[in-house]
Structures are given as structure tokens and as C-alpha cells.
C-alpha atoms as a PDB file:
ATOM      1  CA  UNK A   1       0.000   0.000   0.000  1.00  0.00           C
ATOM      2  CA  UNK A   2       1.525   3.435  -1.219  1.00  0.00           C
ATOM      3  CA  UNK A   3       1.127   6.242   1.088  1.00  0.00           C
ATOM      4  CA  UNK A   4       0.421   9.656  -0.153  1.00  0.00           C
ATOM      5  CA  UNK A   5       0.058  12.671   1.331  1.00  0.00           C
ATOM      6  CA  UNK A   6      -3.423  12.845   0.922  1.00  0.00           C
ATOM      7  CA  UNK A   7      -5.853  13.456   3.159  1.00  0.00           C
ATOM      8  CA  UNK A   8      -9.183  11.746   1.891  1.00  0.00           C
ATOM      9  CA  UNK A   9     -11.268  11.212   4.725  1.00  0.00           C
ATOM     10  CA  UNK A  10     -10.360  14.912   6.523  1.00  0.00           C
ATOM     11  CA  UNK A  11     -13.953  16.247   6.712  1.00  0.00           C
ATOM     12  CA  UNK A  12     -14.347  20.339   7.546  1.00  0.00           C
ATOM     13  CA  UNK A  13     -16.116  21.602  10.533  1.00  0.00           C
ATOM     14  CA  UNK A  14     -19.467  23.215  10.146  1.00  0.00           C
ATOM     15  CA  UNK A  15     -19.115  26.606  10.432  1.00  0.00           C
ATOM     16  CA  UNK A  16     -21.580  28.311  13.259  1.00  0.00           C
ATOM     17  CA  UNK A  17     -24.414  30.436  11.918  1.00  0.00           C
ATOM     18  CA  UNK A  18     -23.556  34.415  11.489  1.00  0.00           C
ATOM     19  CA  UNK A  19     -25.387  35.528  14.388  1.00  0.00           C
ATOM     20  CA  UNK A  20     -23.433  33.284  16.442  1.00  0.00           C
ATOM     21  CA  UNK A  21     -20.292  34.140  15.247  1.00  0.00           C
ATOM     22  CA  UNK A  22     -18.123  35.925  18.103  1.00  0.00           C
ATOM     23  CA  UNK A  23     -16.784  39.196  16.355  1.00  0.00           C
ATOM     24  CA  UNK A  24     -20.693  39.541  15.264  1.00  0.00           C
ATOM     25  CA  UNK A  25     -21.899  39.884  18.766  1.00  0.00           C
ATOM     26  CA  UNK A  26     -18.710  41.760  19.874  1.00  0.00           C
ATOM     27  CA  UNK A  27     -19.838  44.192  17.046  1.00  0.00           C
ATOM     28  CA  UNK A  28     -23.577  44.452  17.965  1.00  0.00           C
ATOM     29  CA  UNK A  29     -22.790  45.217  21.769  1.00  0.00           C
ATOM     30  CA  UNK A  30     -20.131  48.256  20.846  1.00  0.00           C
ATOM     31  CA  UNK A  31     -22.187  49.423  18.624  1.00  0.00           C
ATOM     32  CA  UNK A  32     -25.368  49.344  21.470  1.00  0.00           C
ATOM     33  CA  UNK A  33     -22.929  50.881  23.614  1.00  0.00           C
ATOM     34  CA  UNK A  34     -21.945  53.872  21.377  1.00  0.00           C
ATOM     35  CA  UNK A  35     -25.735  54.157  20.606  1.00  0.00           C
ATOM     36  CA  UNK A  36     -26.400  54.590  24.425  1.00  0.00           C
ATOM     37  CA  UNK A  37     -23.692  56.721  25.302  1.00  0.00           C
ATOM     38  CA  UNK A  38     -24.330  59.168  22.498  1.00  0.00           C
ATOM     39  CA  UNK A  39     -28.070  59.123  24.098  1.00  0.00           C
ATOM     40  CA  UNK A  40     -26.710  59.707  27.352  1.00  0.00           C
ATOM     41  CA  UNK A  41     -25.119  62.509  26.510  1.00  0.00           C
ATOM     42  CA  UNK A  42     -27.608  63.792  24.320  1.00  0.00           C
ATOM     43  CA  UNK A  43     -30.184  63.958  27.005  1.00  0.00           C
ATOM     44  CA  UNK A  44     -27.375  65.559  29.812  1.00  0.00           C
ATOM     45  CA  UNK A  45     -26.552  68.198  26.945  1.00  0.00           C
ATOM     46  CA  UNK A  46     -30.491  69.060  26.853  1.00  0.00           C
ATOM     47  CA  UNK A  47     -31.322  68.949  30.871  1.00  0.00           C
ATOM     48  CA  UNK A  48     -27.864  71.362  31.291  1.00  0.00           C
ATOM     49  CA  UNK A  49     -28.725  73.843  28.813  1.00  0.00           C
ATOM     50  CA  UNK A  50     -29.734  77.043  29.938  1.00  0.00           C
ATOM     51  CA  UNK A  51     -33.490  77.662  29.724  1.00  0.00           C
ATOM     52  CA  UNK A  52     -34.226  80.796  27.846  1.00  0.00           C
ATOM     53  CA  UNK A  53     -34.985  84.135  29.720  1.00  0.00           C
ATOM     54  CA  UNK A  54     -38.834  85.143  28.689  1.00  0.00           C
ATOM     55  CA  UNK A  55     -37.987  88.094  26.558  1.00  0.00           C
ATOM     56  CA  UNK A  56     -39.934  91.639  27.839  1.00  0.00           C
ATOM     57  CA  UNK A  57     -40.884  93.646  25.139  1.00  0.00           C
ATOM     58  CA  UNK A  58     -38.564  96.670  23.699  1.00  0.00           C
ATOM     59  CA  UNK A  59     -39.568 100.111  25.037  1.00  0.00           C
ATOM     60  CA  UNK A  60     -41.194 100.612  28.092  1.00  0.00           C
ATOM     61  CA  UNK A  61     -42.518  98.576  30.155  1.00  0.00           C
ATOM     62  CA  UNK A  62     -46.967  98.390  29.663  1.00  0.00           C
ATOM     63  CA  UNK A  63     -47.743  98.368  32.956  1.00  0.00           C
ATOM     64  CA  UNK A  64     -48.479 102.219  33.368  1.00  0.00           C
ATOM     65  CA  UNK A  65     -50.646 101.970  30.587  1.00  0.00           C
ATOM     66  CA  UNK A  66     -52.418  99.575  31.838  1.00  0.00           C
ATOM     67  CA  UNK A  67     -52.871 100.455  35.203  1.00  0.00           C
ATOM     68  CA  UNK A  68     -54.098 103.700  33.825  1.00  0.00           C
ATOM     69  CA  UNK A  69     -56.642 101.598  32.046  1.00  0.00           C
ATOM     70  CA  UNK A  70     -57.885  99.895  34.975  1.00  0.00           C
ATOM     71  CA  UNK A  71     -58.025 103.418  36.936  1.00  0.00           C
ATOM     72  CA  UNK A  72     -60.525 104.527  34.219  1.00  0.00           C
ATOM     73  CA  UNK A  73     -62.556 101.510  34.718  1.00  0.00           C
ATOM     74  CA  UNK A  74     -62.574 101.716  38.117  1.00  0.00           C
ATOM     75  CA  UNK A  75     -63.708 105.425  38.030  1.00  0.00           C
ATOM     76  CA  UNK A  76     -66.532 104.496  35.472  1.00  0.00           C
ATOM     77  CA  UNK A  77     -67.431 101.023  37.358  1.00  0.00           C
ATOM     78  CA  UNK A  78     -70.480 102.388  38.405  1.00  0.00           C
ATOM     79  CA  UNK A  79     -71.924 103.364  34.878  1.00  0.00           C
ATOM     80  CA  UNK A  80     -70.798 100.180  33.484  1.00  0.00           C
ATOM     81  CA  UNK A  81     -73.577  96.849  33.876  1.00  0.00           C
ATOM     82  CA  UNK A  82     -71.678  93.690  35.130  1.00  0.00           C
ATOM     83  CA  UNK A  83     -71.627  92.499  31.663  1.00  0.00           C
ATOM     84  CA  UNK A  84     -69.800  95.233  30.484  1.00  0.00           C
ATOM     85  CA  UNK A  85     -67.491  95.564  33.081  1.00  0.00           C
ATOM     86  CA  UNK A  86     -66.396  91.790  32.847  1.00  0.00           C
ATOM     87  CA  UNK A  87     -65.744  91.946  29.386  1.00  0.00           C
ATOM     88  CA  UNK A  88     -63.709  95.186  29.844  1.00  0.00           C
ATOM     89  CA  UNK A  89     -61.939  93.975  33.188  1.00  0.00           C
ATOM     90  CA  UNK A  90     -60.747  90.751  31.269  1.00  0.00           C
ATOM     91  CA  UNK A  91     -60.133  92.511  27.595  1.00  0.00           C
ATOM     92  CA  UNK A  92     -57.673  94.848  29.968  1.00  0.00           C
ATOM     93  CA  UNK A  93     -55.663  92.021  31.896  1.00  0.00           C
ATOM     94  CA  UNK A  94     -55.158  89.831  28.789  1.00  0.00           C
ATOM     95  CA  UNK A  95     -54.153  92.246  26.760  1.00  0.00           C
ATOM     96  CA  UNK A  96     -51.202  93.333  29.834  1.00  0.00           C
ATOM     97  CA  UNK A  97     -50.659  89.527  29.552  1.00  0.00           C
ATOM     98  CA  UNK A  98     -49.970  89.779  25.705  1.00  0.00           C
ATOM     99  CA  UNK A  99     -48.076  92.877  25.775  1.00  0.00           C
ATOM    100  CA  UNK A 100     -45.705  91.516  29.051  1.00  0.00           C
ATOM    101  CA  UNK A 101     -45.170  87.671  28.478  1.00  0.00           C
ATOM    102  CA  UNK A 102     -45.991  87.748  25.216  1.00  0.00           C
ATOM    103  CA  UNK A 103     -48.184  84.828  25.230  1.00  0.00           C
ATOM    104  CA  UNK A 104     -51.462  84.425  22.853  1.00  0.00           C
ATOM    105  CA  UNK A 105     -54.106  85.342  25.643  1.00  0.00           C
ATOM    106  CA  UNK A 106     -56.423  87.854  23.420  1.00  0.00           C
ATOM    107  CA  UNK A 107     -57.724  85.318  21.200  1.00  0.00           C
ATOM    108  CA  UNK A 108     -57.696  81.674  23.537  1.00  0.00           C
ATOM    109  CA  UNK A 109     -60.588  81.131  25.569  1.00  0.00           C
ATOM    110  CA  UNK A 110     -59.747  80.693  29.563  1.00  0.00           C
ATOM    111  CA  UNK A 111     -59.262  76.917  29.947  1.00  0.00           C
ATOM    112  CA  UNK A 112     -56.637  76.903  26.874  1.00  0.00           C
ATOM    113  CA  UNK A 113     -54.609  79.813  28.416  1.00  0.00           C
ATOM    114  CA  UNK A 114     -54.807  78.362  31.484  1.00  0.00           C
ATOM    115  CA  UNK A 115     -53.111  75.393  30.084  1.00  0.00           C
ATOM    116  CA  UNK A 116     -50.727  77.143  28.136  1.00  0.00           C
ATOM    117  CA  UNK A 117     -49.884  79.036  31.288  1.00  0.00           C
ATOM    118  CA  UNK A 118     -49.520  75.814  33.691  1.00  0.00           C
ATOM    119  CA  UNK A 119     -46.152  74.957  31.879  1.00  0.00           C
ATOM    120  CA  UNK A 120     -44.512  78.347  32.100  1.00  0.00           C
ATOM    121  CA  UNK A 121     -42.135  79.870  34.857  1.00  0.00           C
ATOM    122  CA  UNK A 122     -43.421  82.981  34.075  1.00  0.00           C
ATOM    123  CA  UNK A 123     -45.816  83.493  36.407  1.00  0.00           C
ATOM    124  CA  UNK A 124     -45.868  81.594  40.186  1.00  0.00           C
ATOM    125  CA  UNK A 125     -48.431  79.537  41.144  1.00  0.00           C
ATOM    126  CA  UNK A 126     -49.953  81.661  43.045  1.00  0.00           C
ATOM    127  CA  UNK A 127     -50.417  84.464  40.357  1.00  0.00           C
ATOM    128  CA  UNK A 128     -51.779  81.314  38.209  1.00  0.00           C
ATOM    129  CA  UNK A 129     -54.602  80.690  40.836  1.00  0.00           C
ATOM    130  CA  UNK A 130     -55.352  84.699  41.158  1.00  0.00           C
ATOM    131  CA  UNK A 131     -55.702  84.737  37.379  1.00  0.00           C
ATOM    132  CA  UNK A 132     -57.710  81.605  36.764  1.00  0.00           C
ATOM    133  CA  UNK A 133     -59.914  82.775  39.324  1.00  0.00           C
ATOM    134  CA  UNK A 134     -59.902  86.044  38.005  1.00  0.00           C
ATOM    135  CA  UNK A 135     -60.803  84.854  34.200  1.00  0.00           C
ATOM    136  CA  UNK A 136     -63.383  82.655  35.478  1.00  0.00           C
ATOM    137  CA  UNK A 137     -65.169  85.388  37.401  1.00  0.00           C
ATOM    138  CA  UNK A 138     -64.796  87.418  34.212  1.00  0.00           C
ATOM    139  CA  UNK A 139     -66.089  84.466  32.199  1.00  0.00           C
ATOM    140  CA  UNK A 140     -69.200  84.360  34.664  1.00  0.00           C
ATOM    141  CA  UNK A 141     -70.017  88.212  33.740  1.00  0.00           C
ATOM    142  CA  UNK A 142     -69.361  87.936  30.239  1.00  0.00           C
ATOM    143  CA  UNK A 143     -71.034  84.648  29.205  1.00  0.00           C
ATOM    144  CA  UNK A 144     -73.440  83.436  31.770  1.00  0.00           C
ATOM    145  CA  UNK A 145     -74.515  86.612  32.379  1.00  0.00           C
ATOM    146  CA  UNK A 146     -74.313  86.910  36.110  1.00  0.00           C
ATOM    147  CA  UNK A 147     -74.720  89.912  38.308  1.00  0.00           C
ATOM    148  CA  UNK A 148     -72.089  90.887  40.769  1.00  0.00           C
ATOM    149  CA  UNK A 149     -72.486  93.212  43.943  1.00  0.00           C
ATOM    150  CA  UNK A 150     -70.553  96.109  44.259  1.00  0.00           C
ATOM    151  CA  UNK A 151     -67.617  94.127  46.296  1.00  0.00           C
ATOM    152  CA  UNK A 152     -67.219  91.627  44.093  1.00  0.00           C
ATOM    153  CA  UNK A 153     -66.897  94.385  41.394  1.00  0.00           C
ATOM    154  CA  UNK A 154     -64.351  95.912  43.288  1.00  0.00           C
ATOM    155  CA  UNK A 155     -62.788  93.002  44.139  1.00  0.00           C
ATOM    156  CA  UNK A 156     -62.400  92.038  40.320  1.00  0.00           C
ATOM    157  CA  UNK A 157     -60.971  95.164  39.855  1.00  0.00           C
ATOM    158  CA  UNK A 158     -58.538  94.524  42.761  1.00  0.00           C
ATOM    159  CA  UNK A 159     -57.604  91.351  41.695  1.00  0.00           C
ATOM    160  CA  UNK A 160     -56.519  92.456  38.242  1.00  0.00           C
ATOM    161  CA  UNK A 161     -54.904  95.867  39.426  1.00  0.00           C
ATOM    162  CA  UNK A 162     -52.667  93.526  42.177  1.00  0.00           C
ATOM    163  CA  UNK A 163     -51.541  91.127  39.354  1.00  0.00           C
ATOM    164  CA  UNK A 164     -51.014  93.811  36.944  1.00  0.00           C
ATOM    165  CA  UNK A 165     -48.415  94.919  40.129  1.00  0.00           C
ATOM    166  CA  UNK A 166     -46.962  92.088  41.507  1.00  0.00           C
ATOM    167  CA  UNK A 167     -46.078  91.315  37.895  1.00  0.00           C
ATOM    168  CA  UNK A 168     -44.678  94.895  37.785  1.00  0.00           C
ATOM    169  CA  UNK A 169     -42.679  94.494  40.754  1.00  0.00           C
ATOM    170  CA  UNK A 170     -44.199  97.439  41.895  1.00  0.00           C
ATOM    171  CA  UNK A 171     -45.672  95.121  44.969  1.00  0.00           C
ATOM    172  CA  UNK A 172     -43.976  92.268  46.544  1.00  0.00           C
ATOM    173  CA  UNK A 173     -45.242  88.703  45.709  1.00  0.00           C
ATOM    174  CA  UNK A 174     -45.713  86.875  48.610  1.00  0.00           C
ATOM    175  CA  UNK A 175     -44.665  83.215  48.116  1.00  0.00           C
ATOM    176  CA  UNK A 176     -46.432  80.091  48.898  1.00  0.00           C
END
């Protein structure tokens, strides 16, 4: 029998199947690791940026104007029918809340203001509560129709000229 150097009954391995094959999951978990620490710092780049400053309109400030406005409602309060003086009352605040913070308030009804106004750091939560309390009393006049008493009209008034203030820094806001 003549030996050769061949090899007839040398039979290969099976290779594994490519997900199984070790540089294939090496490559899958870097590249889920560079995935999540490009996230990660993603999301700390977004948290640590500065949050804008809520820009005040050039010029002077409105709140003169409109406290003059709500000095000539108060001095013509008792002319005015509830009705009137609720739709004037609120038409005067929203439009210092346009002109100041420059949000949409003239043309939003209460309840969508109010929730655009919940997510801002505009105002404190206590001058949100004074103005949806404010707007809804307003509402009441304007809409539903209802009378008020001469305290409540002055309180309205109140309310309004205090906000229009506090926002002013002209009075003190206490916190909560």
C-alpha cells in the first residue's frame, strides 16, 4: 500500500451560523454601547442647557398703561352693567398679559390659556390661581350673564390691578 500525502477522509467543521459568530456579537454590543452613550449625553446636553430668559418687550414697560386703564374703569365702574365691566376687566388684563409675556391670551378662551400658562415659569403659582380665578369670574359676567355686587366688582378690579403689580414688581409677591 503506497502512502500519499493525501488526506481523503479529513472532513471540515461546520461553520456556526452568522449571528453566532463571536466578532458579530462583539460588534452588535459596541455598537449598542456607542448608541447609548451618544443618548446619554444627548439627554445631559439638553437637561444642562440654559433655559431661555422670557424676553420683555422693547420700550417701556406696559404696565403704566395699563394700570391707567384699569383706573378709568374703576372710576366708570359704576356706569358700566356687570356684563360690560367683565368683558372690559378681562379685555384689559389679557391684553397686559400679551403685551408683558408675550403669550397668545387675546384670542384663547380661559381653559386653553390656562393650560398654556400651567407649563410656564413665568408666572408663580400663586399668580396662576389669582388669574384663573380672576378669568373665570370674568367668564361668569361675560357669558353666563351673572350679576355681581358692588364688592365683588371691586374686588375684580382689585384682583386684576394687584396682578397687573406684583407682575410689575411694583408690589412684593408673597410666596407660597
Amino acid at each position: 500500500m503506497n502512502r500519499t500525502n493525501v488526506i481523503e477522509d479529513l472532513s471540515l467543521l461546520p461553520l456556526p451560523p452568522w449571528w453566532l459568530n463571536p466578532w458579530f456579537v462583539a460588534a452588535v454590543v459596541l455598537a449598542l454601547a456607542a448608541i447609548a452613550g451618544i443618548v446619554s449625553v444627548l439627554v445631559h446636553r439638553f437637561r444642562a442647557r440654559p433655559r431661555p430668559v422670557p424676553r420683555r418687550p422693547v420700550g417701556p414697560p406696559p404696565h403704566d398703561e395699563f394700570l391707567r386703564r384699569l383706573a378709568d374703569l374703576r372710576a366708570r365702574r359704576e356706569s358700566l352693567d356687570a356684563h360690560a365691566l367683565g368683558i372690559e376687566a378681562s379685555g384689559i388684563l389679557r391684553g397686559y398679559i400679551e403685551a408683558w409675556f408675550r403669550f397668545p391670551v387675546l384670542f384663547q378662551t380661559t381653559r386653553e390659556f390656562l393650560v398654556h400658562v400651567a407649563g410656564r415659569d413665568e408666572l408663580q403659582a400663586r399668580q396662576r390661581e389669582a388669574l384663573a380665578g380672576f378669568l373665570a369670574a370674568c367668564d361668569g359676567l361675560k357669558f353666563a350673564r351673572h350679576d355681581a355686587t358692588h364688592a365683588e366688582r371691586e374686588a375684580l378690579l382689585d384682583t386684576a390691578e394687584r396682578f397687573v403689580r406684583e407682575c410689575a414688581g411694583l408690589v412684593p409677591v408673597p410666596q407660597a
